[in-house]
Every structure is written in C-alpha cells, then in structure tokens.
N, C-alpha and C. Protein backbone atom coordinates (compact mmCIF):
# COMPACT_ATOMS: atom_id res chain seq x y z
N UNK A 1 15.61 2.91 5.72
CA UNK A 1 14.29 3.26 6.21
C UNK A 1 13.61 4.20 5.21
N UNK A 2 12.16 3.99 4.81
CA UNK A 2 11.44 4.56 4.03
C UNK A 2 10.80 5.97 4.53
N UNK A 3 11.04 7.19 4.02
CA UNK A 3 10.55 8.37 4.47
C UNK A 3 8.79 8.06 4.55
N UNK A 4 8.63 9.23 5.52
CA UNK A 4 6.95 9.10 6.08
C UNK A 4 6.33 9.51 4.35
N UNK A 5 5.14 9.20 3.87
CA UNK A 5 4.81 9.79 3.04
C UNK A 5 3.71 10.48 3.31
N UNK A 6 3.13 11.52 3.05
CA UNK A 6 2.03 12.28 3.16
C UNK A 6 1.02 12.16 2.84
N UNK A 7 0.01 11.70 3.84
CA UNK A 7 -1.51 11.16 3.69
C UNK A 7 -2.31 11.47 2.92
N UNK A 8 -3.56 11.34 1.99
CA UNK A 8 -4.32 11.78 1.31
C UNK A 8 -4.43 13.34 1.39
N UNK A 9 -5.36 13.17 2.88
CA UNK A 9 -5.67 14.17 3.26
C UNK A 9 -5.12 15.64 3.30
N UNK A 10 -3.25 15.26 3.76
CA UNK A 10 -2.44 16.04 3.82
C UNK A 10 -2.12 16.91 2.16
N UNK A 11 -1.96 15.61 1.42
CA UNK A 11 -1.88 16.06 -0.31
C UNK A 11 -3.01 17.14 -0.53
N UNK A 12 -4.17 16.77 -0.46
CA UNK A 12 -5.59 17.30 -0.70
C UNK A 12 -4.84 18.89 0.14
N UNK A 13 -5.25 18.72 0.98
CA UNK A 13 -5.16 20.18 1.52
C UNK A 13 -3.77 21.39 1.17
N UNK A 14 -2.80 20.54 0.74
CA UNK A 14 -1.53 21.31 -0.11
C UNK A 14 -1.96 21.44 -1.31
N UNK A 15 -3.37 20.73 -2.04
CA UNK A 15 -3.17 20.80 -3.83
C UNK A 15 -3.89 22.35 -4.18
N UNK A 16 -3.70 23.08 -4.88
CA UNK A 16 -3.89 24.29 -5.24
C UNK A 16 -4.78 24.68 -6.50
N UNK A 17 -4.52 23.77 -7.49
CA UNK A 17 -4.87 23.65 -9.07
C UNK A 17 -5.35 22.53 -8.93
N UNK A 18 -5.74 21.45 -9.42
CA UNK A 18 -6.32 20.81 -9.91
C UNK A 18 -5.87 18.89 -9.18
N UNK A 19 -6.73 18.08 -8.85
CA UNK A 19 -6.80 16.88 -8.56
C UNK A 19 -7.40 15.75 -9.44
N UNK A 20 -6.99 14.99 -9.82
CA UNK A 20 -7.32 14.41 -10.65
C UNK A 20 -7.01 12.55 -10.61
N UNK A 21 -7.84 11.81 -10.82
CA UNK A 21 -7.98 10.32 -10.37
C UNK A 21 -8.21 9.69 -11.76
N UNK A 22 -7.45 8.64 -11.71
CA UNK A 22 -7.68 7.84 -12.71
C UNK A 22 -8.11 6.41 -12.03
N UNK A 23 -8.93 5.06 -12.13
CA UNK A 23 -8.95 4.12 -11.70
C UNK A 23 -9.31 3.07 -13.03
N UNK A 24 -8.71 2.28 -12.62
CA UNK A 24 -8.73 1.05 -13.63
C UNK A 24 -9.05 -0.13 -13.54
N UNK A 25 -9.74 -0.69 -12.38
CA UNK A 25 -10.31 -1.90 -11.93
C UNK A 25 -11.59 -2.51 -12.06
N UNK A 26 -12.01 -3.41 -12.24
CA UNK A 26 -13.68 -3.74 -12.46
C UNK A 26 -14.12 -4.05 -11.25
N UNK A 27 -13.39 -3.61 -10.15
CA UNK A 27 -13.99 -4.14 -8.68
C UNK A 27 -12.92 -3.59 -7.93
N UNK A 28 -13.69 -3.45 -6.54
CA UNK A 28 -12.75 -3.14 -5.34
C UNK A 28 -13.83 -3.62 -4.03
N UNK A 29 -12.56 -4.13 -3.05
CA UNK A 29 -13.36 -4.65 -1.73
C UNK A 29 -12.71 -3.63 -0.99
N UNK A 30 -13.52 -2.16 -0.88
CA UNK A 30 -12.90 -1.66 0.17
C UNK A 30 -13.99 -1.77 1.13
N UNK A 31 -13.24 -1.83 2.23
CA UNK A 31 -13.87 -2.20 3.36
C UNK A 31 -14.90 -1.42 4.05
N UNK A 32 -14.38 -0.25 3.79
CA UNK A 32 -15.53 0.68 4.17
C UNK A 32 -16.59 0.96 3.33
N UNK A 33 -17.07 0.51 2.20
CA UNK A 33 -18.59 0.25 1.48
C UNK A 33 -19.00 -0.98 1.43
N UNK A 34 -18.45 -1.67 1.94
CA UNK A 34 -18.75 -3.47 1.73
C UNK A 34 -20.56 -3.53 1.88
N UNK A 35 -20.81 -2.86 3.10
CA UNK A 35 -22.19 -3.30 3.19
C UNK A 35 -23.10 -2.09 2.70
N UNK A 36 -22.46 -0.87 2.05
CA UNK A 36 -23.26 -0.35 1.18
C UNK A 36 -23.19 -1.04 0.09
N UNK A 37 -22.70 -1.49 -0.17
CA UNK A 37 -22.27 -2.74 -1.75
C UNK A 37 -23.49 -3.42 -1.76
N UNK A 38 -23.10 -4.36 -0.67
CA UNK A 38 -24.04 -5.27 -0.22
C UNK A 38 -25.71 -4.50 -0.44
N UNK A 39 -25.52 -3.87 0.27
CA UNK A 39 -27.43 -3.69 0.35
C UNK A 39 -27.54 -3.19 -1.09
N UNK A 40 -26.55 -2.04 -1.78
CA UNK A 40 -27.53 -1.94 -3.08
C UNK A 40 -27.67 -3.20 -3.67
N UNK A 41 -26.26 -4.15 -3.72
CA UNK A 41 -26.51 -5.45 -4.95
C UNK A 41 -28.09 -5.84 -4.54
N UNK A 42 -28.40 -6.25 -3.19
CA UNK A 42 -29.91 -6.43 -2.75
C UNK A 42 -30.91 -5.88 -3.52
N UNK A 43 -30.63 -4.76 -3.89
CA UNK A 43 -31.88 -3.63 -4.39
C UNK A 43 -31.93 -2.62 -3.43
N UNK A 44 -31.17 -2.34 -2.67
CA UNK A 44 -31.51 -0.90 -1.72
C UNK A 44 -30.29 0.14 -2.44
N UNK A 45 -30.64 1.34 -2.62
CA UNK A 45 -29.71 2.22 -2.87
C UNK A 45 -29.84 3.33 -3.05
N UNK A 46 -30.91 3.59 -1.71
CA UNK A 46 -30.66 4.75 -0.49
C UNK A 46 -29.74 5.35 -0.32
N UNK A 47 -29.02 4.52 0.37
CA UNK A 47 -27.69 5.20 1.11
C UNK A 47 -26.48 5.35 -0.31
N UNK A 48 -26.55 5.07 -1.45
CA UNK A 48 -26.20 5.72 -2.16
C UNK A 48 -26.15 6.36 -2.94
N UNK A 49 -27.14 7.26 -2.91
CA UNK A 49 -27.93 8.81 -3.25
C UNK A 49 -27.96 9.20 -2.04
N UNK A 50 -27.49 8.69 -0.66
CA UNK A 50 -27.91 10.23 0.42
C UNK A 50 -26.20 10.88 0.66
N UNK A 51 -26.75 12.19 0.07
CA UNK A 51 -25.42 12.91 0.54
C UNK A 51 -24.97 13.24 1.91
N UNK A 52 -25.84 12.96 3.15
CA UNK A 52 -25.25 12.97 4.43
C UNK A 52 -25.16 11.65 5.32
N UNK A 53 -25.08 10.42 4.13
CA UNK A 53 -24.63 9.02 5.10
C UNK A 53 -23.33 9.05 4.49
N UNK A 54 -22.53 7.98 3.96
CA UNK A 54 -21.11 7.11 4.41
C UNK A 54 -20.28 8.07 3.57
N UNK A 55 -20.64 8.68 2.59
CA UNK A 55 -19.65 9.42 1.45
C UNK A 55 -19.89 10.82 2.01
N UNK A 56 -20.61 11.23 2.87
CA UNK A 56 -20.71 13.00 3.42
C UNK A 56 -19.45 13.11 3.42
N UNK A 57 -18.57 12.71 4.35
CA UNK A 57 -16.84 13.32 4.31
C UNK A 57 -16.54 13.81 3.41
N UNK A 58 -16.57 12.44 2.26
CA UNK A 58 -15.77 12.73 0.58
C UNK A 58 -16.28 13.92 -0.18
N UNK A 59 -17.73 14.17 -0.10
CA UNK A 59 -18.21 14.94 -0.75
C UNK A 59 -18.12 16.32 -0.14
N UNK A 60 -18.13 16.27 1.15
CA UNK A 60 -17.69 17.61 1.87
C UNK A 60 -15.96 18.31 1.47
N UNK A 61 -15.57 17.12 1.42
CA UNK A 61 -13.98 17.62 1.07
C UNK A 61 -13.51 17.76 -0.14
N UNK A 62 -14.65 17.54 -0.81
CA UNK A 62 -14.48 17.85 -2.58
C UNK A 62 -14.94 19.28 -2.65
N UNK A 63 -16.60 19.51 -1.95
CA UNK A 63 -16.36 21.31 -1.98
C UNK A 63 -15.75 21.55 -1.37
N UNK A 64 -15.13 21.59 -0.47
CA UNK A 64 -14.36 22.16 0.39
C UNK A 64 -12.97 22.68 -0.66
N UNK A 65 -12.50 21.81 -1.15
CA UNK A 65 -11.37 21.68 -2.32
C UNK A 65 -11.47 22.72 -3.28
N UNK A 66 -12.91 22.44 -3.87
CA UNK A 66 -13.07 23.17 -5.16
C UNK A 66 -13.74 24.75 -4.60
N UNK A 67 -14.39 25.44 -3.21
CA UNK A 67 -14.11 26.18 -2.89
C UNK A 67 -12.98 27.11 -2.63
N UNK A 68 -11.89 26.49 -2.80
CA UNK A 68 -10.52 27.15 -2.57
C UNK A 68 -10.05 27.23 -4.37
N UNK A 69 -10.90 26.61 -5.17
CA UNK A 69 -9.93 26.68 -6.33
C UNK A 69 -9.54 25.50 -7.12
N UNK A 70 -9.71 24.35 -6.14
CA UNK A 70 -8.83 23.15 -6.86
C UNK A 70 -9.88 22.39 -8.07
N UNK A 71 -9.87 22.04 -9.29
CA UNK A 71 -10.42 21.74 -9.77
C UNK A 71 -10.40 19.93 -9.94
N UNK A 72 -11.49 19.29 -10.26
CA UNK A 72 -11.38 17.24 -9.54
C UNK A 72 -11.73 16.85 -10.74
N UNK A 73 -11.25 15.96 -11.49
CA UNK A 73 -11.67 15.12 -12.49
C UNK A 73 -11.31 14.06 -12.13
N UNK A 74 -12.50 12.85 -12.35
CA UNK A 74 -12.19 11.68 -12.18
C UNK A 74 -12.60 10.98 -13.42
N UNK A 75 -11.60 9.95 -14.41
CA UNK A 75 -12.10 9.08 -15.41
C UNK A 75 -11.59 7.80 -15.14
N UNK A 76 -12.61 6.73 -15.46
CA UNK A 76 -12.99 5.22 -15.11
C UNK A 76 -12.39 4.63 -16.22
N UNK A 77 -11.50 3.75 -16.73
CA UNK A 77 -11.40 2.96 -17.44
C UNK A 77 -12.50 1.17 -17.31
N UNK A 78 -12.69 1.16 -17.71
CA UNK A 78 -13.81 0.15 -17.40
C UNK A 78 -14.21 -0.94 -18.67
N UNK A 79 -14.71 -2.14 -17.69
CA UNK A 79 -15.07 -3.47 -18.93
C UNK A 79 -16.02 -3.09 -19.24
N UNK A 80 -16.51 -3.43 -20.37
CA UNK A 80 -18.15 -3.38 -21.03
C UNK A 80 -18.49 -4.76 -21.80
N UNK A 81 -19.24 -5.49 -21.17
CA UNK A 81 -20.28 -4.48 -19.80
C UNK A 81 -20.02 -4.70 -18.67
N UNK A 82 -20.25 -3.62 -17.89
CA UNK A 82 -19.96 -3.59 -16.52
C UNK A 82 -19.97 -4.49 -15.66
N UNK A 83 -19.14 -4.52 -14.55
CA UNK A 83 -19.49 -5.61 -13.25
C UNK A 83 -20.16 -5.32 -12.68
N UNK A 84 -20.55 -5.86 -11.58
CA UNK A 84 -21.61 -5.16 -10.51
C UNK A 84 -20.78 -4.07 -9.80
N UNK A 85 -20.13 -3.71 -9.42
CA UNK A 85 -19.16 -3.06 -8.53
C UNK A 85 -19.10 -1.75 -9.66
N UNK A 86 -19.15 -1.64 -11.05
CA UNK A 86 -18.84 -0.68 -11.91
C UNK A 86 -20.47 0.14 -11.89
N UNK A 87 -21.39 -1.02 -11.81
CA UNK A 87 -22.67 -0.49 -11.68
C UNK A 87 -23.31 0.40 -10.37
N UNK A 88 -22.52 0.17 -9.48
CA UNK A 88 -22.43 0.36 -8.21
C UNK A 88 -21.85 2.18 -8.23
N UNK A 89 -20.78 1.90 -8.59
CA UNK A 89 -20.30 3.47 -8.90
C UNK A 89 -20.58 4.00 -9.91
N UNK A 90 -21.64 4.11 -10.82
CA UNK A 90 -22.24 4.60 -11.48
C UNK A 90 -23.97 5.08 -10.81
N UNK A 91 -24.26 4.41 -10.13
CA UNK A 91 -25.64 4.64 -9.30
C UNK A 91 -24.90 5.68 -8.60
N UNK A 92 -24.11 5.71 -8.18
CA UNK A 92 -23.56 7.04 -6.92
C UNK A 92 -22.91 8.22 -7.57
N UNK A 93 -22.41 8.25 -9.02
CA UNK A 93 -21.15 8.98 -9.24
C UNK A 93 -22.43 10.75 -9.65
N UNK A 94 -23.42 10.73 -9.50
CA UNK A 94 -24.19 12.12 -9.16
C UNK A 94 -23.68 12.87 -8.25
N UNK A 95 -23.66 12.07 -6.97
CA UNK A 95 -23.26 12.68 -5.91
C UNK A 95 -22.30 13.72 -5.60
N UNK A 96 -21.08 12.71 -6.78
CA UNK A 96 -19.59 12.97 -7.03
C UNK A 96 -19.91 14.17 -7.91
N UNK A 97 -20.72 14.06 -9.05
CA UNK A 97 -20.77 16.07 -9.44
C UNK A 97 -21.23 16.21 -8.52
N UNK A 98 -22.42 16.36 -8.10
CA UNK A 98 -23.16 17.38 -7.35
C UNK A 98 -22.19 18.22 -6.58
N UNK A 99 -21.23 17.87 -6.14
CA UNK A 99 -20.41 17.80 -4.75
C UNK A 99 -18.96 19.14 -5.60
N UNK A 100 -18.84 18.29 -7.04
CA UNK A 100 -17.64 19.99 -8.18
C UNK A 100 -16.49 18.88 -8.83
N UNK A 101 -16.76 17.12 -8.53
CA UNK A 101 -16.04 16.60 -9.40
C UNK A 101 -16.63 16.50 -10.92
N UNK A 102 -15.93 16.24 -12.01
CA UNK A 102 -16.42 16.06 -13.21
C UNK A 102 -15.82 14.53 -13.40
N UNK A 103 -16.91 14.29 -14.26
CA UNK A 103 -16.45 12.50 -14.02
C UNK A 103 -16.55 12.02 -15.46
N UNK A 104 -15.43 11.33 -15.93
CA UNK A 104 -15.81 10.75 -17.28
C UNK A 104 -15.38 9.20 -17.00
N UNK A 105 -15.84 8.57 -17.91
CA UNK A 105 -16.28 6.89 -18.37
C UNK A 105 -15.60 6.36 -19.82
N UNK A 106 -14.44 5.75 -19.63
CA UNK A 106 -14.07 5.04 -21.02
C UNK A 106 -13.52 3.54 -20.93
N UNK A 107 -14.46 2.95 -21.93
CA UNK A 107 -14.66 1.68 -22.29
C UNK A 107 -13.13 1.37 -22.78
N UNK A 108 -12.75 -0.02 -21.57
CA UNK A 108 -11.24 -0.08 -22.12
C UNK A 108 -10.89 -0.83 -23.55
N UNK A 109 -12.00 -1.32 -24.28
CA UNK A 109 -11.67 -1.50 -25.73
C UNK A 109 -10.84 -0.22 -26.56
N UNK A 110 -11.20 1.38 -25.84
CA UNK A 110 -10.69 1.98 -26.32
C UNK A 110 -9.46 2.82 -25.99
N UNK A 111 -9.01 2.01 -25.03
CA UNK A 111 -7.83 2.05 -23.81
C UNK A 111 -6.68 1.32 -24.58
N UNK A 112 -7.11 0.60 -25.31
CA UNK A 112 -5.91 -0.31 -25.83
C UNK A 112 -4.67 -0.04 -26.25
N UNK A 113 -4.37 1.44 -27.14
CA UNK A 113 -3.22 1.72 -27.22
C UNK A 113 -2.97 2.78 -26.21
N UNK A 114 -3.37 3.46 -25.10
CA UNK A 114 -2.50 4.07 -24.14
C UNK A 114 -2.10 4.19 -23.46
N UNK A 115 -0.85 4.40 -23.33
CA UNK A 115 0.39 4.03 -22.16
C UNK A 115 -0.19 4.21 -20.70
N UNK A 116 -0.35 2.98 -19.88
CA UNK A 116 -1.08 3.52 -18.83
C UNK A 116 -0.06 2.71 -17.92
N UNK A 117 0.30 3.55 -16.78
CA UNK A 117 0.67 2.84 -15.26
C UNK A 117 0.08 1.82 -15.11
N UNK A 118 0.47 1.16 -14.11
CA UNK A 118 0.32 -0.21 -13.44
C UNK A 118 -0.52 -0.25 -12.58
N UNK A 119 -1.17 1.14 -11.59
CA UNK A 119 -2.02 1.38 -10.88
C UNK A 119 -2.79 2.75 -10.77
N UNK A 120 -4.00 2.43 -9.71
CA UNK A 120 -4.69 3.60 -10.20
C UNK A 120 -3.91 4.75 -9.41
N UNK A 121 -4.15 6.33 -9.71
CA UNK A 121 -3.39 7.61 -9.07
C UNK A 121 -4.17 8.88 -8.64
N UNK A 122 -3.98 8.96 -7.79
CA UNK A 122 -3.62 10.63 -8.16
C UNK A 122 -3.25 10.93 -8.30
N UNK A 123 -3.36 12.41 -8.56
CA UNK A 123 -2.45 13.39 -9.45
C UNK A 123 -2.51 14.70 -8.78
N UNK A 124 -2.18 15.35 -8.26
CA UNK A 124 -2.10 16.52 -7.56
C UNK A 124 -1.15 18.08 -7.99
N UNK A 125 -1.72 18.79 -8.70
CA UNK A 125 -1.47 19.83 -9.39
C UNK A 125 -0.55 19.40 -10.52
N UNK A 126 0.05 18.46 -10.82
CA UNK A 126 0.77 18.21 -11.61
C UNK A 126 2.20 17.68 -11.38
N UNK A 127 2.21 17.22 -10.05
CA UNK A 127 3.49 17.36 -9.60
C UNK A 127 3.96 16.50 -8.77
N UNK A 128 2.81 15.44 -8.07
CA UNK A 128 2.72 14.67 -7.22
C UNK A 128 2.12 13.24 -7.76
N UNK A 129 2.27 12.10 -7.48
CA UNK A 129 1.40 10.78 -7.83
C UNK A 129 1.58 10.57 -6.60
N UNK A 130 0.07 10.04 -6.49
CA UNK A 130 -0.30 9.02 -5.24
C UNK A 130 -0.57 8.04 -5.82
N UNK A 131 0.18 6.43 -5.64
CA UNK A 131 -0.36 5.70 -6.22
C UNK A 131 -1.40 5.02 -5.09
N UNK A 132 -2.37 4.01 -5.81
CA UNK A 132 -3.58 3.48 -5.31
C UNK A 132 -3.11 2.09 -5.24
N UNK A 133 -2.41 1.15 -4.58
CA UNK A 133 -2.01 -0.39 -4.59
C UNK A 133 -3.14 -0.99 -4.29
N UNK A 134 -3.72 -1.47 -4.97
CA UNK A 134 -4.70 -3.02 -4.29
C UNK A 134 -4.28 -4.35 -4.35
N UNK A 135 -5.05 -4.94 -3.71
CA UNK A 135 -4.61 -6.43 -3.39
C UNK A 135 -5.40 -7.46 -4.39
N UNK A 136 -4.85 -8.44 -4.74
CA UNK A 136 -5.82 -9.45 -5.75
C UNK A 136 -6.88 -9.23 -5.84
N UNK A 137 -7.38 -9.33 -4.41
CA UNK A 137 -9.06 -9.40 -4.06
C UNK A 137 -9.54 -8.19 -4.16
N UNK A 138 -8.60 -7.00 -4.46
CA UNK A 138 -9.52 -5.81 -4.71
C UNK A 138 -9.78 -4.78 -3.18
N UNK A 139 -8.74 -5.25 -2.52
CA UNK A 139 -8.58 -4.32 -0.88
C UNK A 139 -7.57 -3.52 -0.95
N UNK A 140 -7.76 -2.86 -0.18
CA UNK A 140 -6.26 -1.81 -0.02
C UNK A 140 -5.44 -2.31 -0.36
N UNK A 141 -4.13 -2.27 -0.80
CA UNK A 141 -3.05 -2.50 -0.73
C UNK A 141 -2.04 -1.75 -0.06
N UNK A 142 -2.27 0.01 0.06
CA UNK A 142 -1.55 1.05 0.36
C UNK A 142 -1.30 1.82 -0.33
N UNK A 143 -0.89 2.85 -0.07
CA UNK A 143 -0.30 3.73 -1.19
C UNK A 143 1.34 3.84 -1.26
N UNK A 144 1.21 4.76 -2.53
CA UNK A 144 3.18 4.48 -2.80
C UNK A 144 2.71 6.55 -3.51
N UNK A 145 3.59 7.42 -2.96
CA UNK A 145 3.82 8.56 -3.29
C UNK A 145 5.24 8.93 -3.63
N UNK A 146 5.27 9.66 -5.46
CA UNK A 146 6.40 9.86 -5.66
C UNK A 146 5.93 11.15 -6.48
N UNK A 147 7.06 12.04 -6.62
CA UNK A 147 7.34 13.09 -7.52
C UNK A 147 8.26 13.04 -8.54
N UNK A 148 8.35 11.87 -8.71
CA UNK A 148 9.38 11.68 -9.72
C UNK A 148 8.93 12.48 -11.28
N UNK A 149 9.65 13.47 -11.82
CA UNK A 149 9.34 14.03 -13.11
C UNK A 149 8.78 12.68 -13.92
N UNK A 150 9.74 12.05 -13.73
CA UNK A 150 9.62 10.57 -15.21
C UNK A 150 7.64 10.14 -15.36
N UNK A 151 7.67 9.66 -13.49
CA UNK A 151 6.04 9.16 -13.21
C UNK A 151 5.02 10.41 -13.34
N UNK A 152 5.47 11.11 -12.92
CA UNK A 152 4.27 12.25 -12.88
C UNK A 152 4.47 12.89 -14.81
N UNK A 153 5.22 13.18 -15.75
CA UNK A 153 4.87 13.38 -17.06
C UNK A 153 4.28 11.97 -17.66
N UNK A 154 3.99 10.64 -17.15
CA UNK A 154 3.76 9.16 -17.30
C UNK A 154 2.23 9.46 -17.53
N UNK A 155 1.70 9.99 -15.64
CA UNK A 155 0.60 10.00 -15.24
C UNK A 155 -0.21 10.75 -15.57
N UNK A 156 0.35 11.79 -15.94
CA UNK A 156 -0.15 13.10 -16.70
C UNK A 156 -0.73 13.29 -18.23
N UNK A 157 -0.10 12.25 -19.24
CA UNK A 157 0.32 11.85 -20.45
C UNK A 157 -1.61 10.93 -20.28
N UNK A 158 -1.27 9.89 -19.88
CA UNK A 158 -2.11 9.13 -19.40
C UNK A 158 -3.71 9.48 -19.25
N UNK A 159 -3.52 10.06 -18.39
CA UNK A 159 -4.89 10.97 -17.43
C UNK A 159 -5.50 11.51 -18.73
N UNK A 160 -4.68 12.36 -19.36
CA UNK A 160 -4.91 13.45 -20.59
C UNK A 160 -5.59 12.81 -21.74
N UNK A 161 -5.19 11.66 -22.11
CA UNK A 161 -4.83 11.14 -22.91
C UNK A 161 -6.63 10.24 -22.93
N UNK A 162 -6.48 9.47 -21.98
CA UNK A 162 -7.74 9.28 -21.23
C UNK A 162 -9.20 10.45 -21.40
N UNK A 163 -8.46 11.11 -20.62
CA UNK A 163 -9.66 12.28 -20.58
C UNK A 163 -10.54 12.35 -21.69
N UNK A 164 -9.62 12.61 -22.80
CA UNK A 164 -10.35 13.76 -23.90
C UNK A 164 -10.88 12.06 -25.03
N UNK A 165 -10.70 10.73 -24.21
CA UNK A 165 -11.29 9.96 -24.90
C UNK A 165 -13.08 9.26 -24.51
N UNK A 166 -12.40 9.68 -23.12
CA UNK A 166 -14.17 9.35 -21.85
C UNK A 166 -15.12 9.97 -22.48
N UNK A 167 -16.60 8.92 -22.41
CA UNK A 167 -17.97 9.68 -22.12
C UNK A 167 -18.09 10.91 -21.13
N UNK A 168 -18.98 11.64 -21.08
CA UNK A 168 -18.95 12.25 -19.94
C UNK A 168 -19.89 11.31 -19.18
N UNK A 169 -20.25 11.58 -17.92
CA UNK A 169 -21.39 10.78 -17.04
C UNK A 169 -22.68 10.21 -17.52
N UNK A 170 -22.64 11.84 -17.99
CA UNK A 170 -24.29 11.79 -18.61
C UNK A 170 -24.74 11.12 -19.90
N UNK A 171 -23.39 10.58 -20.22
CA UNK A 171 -23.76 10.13 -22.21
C UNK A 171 -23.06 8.47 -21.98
N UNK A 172 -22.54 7.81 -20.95
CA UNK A 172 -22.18 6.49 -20.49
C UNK A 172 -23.39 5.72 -20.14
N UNK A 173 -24.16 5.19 -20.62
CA UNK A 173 -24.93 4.18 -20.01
C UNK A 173 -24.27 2.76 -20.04
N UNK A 174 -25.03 2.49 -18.93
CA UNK A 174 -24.80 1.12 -18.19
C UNK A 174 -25.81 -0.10 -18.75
C-alpha cells in the first residue's frame, strides 16, 4: 500500500523559502479553465485579466505565500511559436506577477542540451518534488511526491539551469 501523499495545498503551507514550477507542455486540458480557454480562443479575455474570477484562489495563495516569506518562480519551456494554449497563459501570466510570482519563458530550441525530468514539478524549498502527471490529452494525470536526494538535486539542477536561460515576461513576445 502506497503512503498518503501530501496535497498541494498542504506542501504550500509547510514551504518556508522558496516554490518554484517548472512546466513543459504546449497544452493542457485542465478541466477547470476549459471554458475560460474556450471564451478567450473566441476573443473574450476578461475573465483572464480579472483578478477576482476563476484564478482569485491561486493568486490569493501566492500572496498569501510570499507574505510569509516564500519566494515563486515559475519558467515555461515552450514551442516557438506558440500554441494557442501557450498564448493563453501568456495573456494571464500579469496576474501571476501582480500576485509576487516571477515568471520566465524559454524557447525549447534552447532546452536542447538540459537534463530535464520527464514531467512538470514542483519544487518546494529545495527538498520536496511534486510531480505534475498528465494524460495524452493534456488532463490531470495526478501527482507523484518524492524527496528523494537523487530527484530533488535532478529538479533543482534543471529549474536552475532553466532559469538563468528564460526571457523574463516582459522581454518574451508571442
């Protein structure tokens, strides 16, 4: 039998120093933006610039985070040029500063030589991976949480490695 693993939420509220996300997909069907998806691909994208519709939580629990201290970086590995779904989180990722994440953007032509996991993570003070499983189609898959030294100096290596190669937000056009 597989031990319980500890929910996002639960991680988030134990992390102390610093949180940090890497994602690597040109799409995701998560279920809960489907029809914000939907209406921006339309041309509406309202509701993703308003900081008190579907992302208020996320963005509340990012200050909330970085009020205590924890510092959030998130960097995108990404196709160029973008999918719609990449364009999608780029119309919104303001929010994501506004809110105390720092967000960088790197074109995976220049991804090519670094050692990267199999899925996207978090990273939680340095010490924790949450992995991100999706499904073909780009849905949840679940998560998988380990502390293994080996994965977390992997993910860390990675992230870093990443980092200091990303645009920042403001210098990535789409």
């Amino acid at each position: 039998m597989q031990p319980m693993q500890p929910s996002f939420t639960e991680q988030l509220a134990d992390c102390r120093r610093s949180a940090v996300h890497l994602e690597m997909r040109d799409a995701y069907a998560i279920a809960a933006e489907a029809e914000e998806f939907a209406a921006w691909r339309a041309g509406e994208d309202v509701s993703r610039l308003d900081p008190g519709g579907r992302r208020r939580e996320w963005l509340d629990t990012v200050r909330a985070a970085t009020g205590r201290g924890v510092v959030f970086r998130r960097a995108r590995i990404v196709s160029v040029p973008v999918s719609a779904y990449i364009r999608f989180e780029h119309a919104g990722t303001q929010l994501n500063i506004e809110a105390g994440e720092d967000v960088r953007w790197l074109p995976r032509r220049r991804a090519s030589d670094i050692a990267l996991p199999g899925n996207d993570f978090w990273l939680f003070d340095g010490t924790a991976v949450r992995f991100n499983h999706f499904t073909g189609d780009g849905a949840s898959g679940g998560p998988e949480v380990t502390d293994s030294p080996a994965v977390v100096d992997l993910c860390a290596t990675a992230f870093e490695t990443v980092w200091e190669r990303a645009l920042l937000h403001t210098e990535f056009r789409i």
